[in-house]
PDB file of N, CA and C in Angstrom:
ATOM      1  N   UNK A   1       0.845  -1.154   0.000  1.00  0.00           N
ATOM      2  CA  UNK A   1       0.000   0.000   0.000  1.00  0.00           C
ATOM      3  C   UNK A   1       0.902   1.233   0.000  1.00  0.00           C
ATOM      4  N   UNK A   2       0.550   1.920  -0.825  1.00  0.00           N
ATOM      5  CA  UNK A   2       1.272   3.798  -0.889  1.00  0.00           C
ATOM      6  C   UNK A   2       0.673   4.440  -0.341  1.00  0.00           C
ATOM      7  N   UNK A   3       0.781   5.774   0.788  1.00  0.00           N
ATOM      8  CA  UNK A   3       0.183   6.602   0.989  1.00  0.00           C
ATOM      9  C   UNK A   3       1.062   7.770   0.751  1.00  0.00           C
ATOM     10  N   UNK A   4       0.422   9.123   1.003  1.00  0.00           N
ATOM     11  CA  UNK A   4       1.384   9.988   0.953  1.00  0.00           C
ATOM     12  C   UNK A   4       1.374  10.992   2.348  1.00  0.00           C
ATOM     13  N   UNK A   5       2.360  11.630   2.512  1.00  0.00           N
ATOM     14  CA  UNK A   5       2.574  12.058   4.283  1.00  0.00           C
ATOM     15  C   UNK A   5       3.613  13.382   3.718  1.00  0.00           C
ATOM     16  N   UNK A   6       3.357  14.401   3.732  1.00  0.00           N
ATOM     17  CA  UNK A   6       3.774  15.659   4.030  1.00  0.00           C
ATOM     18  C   UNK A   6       4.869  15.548   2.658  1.00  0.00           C
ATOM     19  N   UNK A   7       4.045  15.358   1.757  1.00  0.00           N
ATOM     20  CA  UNK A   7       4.881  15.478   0.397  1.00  0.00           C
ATOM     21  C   UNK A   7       5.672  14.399   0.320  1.00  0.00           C
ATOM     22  N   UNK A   8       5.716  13.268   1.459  1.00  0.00           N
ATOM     23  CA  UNK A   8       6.740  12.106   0.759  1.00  0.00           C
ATOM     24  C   UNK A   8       5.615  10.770   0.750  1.00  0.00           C
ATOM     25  N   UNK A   9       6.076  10.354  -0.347  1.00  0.00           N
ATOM     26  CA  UNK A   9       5.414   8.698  -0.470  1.00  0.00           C
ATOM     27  C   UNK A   9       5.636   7.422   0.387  1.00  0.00           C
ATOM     28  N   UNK A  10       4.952   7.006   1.352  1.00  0.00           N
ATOM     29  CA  UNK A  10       5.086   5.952   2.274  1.00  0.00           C
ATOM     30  C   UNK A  10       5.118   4.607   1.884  1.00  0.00           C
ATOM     31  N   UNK A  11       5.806   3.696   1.985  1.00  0.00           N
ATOM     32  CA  UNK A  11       5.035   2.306   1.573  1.00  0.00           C
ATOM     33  C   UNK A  11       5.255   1.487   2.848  1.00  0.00           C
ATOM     34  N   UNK A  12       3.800   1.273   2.996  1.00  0.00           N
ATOM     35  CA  UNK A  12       3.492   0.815   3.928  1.00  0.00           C
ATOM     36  C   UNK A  12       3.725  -1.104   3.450  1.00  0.00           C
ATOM     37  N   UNK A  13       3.953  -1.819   4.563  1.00  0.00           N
ATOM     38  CA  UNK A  13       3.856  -3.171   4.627  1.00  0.00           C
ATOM     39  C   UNK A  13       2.244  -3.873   3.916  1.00  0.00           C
ATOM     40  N   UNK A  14       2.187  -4.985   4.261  1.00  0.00           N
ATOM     41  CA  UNK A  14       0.811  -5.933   2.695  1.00  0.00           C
ATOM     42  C   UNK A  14       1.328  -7.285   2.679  1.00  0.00           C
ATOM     43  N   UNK A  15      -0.311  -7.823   2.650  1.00  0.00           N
ATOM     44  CA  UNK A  15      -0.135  -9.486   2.172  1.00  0.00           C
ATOM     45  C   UNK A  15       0.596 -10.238   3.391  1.00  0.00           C
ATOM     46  N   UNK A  16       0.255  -9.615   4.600  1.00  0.00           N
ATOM     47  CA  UNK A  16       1.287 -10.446   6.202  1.00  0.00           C
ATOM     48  C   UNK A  16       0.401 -11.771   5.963  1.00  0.00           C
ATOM     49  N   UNK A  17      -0.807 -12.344   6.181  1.00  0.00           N
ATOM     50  CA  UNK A  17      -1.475 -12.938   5.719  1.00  0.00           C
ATOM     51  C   UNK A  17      -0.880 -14.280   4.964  1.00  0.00           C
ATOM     52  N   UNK A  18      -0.341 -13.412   4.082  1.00  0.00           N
ATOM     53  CA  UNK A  18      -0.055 -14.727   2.454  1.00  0.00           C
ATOM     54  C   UNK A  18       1.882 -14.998   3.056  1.00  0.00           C
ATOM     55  N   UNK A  19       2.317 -14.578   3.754  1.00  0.00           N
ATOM     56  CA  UNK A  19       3.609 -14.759   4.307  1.00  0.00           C
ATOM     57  C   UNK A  19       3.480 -15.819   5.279  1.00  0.00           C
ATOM     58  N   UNK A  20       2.438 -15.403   6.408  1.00  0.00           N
ATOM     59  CA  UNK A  20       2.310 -16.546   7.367  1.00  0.00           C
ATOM     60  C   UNK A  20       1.660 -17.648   6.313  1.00  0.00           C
ATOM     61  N   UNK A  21       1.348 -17.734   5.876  1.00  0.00           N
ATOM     62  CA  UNK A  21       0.457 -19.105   5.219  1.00  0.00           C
ATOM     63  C   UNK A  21       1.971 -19.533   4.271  1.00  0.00           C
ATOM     64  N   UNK A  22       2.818 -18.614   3.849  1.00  0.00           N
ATOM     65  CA  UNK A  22       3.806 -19.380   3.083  1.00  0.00           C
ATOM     66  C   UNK A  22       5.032 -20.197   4.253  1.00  0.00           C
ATOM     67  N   UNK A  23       4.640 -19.230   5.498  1.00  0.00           N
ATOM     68  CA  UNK A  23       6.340 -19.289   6.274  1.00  0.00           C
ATOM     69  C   UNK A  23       5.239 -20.945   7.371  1.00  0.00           C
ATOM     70  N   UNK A  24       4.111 -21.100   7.241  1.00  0.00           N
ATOM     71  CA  UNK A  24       3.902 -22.254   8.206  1.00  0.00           C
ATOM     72  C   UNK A  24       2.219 -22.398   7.369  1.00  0.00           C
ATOM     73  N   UNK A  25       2.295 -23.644   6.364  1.00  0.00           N
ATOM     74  CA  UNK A  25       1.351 -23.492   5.136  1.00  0.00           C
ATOM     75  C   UNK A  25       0.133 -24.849   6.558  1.00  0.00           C
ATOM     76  N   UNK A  26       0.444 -25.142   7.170  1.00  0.00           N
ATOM     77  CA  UNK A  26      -0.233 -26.194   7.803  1.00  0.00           C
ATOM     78  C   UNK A  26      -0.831 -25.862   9.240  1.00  0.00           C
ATOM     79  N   UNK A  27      -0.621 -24.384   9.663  1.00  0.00           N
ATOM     80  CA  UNK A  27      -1.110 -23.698  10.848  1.00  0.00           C
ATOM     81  C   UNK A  27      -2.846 -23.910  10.164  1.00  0.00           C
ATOM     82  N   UNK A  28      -3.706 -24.210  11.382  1.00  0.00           N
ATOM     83  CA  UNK A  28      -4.919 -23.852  11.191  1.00  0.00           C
ATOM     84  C   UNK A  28      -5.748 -23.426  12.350  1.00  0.00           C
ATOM     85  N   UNK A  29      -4.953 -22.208  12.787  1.00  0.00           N
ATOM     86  CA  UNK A  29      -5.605 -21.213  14.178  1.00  0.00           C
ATOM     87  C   UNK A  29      -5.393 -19.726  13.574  1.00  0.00           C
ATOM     88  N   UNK A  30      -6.370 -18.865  14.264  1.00  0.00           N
ATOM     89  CA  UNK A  30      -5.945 -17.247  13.652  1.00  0.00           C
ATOM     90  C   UNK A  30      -4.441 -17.493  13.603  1.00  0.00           C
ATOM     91  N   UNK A  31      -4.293 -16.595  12.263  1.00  0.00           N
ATOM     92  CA  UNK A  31      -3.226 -15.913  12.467  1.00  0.00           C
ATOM     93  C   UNK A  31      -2.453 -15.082  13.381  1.00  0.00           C
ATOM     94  N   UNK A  32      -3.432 -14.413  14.249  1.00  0.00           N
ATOM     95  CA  UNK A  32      -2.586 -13.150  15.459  1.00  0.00           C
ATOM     96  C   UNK A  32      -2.590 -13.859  16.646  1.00  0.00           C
ATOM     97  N   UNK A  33      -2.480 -15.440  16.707  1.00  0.00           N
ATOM     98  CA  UNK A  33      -2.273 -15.874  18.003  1.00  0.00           C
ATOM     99  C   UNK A  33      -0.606 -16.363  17.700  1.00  0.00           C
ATOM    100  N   UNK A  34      -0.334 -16.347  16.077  1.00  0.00           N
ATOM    101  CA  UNK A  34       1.401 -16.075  16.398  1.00  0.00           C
ATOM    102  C   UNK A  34       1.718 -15.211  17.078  1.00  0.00           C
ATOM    103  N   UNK A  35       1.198 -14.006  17.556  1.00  0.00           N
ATOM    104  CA  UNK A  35       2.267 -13.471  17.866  1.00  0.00           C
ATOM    105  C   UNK A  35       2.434 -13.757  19.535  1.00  0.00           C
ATOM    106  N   UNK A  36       1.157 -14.375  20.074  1.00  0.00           N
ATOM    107  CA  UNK A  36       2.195 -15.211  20.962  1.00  0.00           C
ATOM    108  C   UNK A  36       2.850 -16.242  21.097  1.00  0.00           C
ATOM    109  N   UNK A  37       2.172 -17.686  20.283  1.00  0.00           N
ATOM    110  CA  UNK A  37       3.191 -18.699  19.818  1.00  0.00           C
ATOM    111  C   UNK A  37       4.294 -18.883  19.427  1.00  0.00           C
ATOM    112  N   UNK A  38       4.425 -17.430  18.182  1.00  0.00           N
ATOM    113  CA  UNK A  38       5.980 -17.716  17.310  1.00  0.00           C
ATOM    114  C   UNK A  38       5.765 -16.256  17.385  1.00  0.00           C
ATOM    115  N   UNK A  39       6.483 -15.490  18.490  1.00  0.00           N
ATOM    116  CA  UNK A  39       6.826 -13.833  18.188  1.00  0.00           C
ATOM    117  C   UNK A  39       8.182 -13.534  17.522  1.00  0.00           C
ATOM    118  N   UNK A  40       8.926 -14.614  16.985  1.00  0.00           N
ATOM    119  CA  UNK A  40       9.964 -14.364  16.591  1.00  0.00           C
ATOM    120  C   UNK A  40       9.865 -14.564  14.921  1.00  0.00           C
ATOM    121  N   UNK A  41       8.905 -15.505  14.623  1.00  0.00           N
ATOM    122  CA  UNK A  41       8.732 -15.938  13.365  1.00  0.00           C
ATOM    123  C   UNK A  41       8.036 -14.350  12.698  1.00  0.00           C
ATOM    124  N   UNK A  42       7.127 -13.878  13.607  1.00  0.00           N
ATOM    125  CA  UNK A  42       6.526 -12.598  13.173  1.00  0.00           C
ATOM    126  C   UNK A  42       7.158 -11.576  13.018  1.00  0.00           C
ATOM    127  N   UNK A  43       8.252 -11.304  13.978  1.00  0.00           N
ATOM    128  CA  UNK A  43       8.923 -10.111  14.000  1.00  0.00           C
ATOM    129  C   UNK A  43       9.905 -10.547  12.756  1.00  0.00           C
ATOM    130  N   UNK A  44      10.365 -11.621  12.393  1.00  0.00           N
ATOM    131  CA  UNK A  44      11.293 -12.404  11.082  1.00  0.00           C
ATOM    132  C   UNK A  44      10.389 -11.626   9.691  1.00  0.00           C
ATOM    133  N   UNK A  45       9.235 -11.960  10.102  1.00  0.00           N
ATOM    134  CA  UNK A  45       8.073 -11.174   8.728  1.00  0.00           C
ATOM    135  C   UNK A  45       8.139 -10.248   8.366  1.00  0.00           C
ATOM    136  N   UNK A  46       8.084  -9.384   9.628  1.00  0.00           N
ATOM    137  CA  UNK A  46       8.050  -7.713   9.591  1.00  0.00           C
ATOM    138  C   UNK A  46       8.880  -7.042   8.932  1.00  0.00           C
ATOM    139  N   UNK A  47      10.650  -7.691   9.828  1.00  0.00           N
ATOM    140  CA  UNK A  47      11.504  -7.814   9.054  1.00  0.00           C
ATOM    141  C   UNK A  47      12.040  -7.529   7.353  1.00  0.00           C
ATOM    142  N   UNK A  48      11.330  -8.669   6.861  1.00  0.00           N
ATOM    143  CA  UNK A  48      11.350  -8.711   5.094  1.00  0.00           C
ATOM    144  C   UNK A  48      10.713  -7.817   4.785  1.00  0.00           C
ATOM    145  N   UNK A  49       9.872  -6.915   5.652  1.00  0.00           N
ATOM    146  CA  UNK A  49       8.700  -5.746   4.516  1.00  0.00           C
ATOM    147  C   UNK A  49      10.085  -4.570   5.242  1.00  0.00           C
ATOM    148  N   UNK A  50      10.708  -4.549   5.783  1.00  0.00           N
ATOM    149  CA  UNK A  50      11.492  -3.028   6.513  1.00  0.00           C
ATOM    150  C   UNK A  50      12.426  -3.615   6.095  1.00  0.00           C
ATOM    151  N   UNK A  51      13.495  -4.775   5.149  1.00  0.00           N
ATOM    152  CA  UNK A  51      14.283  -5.011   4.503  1.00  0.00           C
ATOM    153  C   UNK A  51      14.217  -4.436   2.536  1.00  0.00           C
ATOM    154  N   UNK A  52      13.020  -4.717   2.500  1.00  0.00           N
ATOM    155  CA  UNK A  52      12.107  -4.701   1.424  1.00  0.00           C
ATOM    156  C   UNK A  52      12.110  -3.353   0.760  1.00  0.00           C
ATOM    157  N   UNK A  53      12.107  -2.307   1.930  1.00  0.00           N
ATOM    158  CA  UNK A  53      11.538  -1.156   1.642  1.00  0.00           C
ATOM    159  C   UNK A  53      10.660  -0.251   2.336  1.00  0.00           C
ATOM    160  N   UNK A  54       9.709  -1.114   2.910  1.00  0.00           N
ATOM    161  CA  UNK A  54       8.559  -0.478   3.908  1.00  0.00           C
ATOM    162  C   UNK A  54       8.821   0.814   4.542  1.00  0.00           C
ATOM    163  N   UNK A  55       8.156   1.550   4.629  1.00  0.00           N
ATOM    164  CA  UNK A  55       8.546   2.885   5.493  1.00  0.00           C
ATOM    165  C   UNK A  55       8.004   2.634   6.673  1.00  0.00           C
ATOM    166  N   UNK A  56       6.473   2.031   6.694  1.00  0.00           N
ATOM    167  CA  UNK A  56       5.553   1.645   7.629  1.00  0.00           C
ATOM    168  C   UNK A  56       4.919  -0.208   7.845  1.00  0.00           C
ATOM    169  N   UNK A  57       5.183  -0.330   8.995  1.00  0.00           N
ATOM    170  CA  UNK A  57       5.245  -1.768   9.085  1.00  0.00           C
ATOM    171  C   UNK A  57       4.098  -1.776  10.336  1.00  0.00           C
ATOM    172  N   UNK A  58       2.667  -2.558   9.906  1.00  0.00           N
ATOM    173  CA  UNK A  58       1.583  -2.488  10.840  1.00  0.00           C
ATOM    174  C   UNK A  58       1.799  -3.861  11.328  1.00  0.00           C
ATOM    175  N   UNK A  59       0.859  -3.804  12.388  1.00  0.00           N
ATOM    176  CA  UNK A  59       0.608  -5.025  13.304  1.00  0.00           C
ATOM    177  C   UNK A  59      -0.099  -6.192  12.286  1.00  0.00           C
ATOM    178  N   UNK A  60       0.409  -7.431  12.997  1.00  0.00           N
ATOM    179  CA  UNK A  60      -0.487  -8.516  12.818  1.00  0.00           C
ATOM    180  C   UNK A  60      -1.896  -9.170  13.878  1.00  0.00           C
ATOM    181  N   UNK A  61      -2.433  -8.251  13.352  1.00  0.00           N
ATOM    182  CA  UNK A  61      -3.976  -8.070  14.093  1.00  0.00           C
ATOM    183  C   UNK A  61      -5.151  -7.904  12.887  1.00  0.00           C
ATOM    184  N   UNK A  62      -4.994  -8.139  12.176  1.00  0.00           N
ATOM    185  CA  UNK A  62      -5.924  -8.114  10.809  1.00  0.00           C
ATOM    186  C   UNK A  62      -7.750  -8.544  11.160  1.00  0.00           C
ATOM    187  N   UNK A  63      -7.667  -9.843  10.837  1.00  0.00           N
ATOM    188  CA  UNK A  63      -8.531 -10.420  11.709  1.00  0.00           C
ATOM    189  C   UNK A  63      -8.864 -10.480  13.476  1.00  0.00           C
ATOM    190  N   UNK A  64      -8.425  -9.819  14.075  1.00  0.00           N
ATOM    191  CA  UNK A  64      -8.392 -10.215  15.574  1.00  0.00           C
ATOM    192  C   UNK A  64      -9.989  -9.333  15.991  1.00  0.00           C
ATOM    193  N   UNK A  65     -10.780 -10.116  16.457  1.00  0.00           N
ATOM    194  CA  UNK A  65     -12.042  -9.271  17.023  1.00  0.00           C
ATOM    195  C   UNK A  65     -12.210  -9.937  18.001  1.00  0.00           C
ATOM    196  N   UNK A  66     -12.982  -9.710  18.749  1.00  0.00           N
ATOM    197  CA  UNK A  66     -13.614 -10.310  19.749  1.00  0.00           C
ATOM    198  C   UNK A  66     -14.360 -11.692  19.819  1.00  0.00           C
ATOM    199  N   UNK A  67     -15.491 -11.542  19.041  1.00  0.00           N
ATOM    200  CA  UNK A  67     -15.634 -12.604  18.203  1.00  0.00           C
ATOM    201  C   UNK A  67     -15.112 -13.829  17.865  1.00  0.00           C
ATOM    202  N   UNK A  68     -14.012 -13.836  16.824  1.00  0.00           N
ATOM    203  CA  UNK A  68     -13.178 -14.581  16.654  1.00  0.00           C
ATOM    204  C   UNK A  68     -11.729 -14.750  17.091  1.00  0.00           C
ATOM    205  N   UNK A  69     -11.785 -14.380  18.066  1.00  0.00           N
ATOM    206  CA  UNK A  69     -10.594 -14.273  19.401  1.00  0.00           C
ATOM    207  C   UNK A  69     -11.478 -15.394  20.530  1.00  0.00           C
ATOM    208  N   UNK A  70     -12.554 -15.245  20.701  1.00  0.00           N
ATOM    209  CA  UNK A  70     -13.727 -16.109  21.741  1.00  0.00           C
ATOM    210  C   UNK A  70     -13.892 -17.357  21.247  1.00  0.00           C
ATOM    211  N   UNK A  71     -13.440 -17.638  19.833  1.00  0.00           N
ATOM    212  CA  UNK A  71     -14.116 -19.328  19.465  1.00  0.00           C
ATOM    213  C   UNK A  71     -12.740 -19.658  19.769  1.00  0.00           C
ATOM    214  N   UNK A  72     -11.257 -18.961  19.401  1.00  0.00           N
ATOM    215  CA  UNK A  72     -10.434 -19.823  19.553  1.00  0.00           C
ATOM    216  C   UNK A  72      -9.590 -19.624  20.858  1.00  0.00           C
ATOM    217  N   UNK A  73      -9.818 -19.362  21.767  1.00  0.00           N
ATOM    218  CA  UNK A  73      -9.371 -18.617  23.147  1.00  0.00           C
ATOM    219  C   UNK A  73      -9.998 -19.598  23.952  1.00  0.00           C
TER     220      UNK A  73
END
């Protein structure tokens, strides 16, 4: 994702999602309960988007609601 911020172009991080499903293709729990299971595998993720380029690197909380934090909690 591009945004723009006081005349400069940001690129923000994308696709954390399609990384965890590549970096552990056989997980079948939310995704944002890595980050307490494997906080190292996540911060390894983040990593590649602020290696990459990223200016801005968001949380892995995509899906996380209440809701679906309660079926698997």
């Amino acid at each position: 994702m591009i945004k723009q911020w006081n005349n400069k172009v940001l690129i923000f991080d994308g696709a954390m999602g399609t990384l965890i499903q590549n970096s552990k293709p056989n997980y079948n729990k939310l995704p944002e309960l890595l980050n307490i299971e494997a906080p190292d595998l996540i911060t390894s993720l983040h990593l590649k988007y602020v290696k990459a380029g990223a200016d801005v690197v968001t949380t892995n909380t995509f899906g996380a609601n209440g809701y679906k934090l309660r079926v698997w909690l």
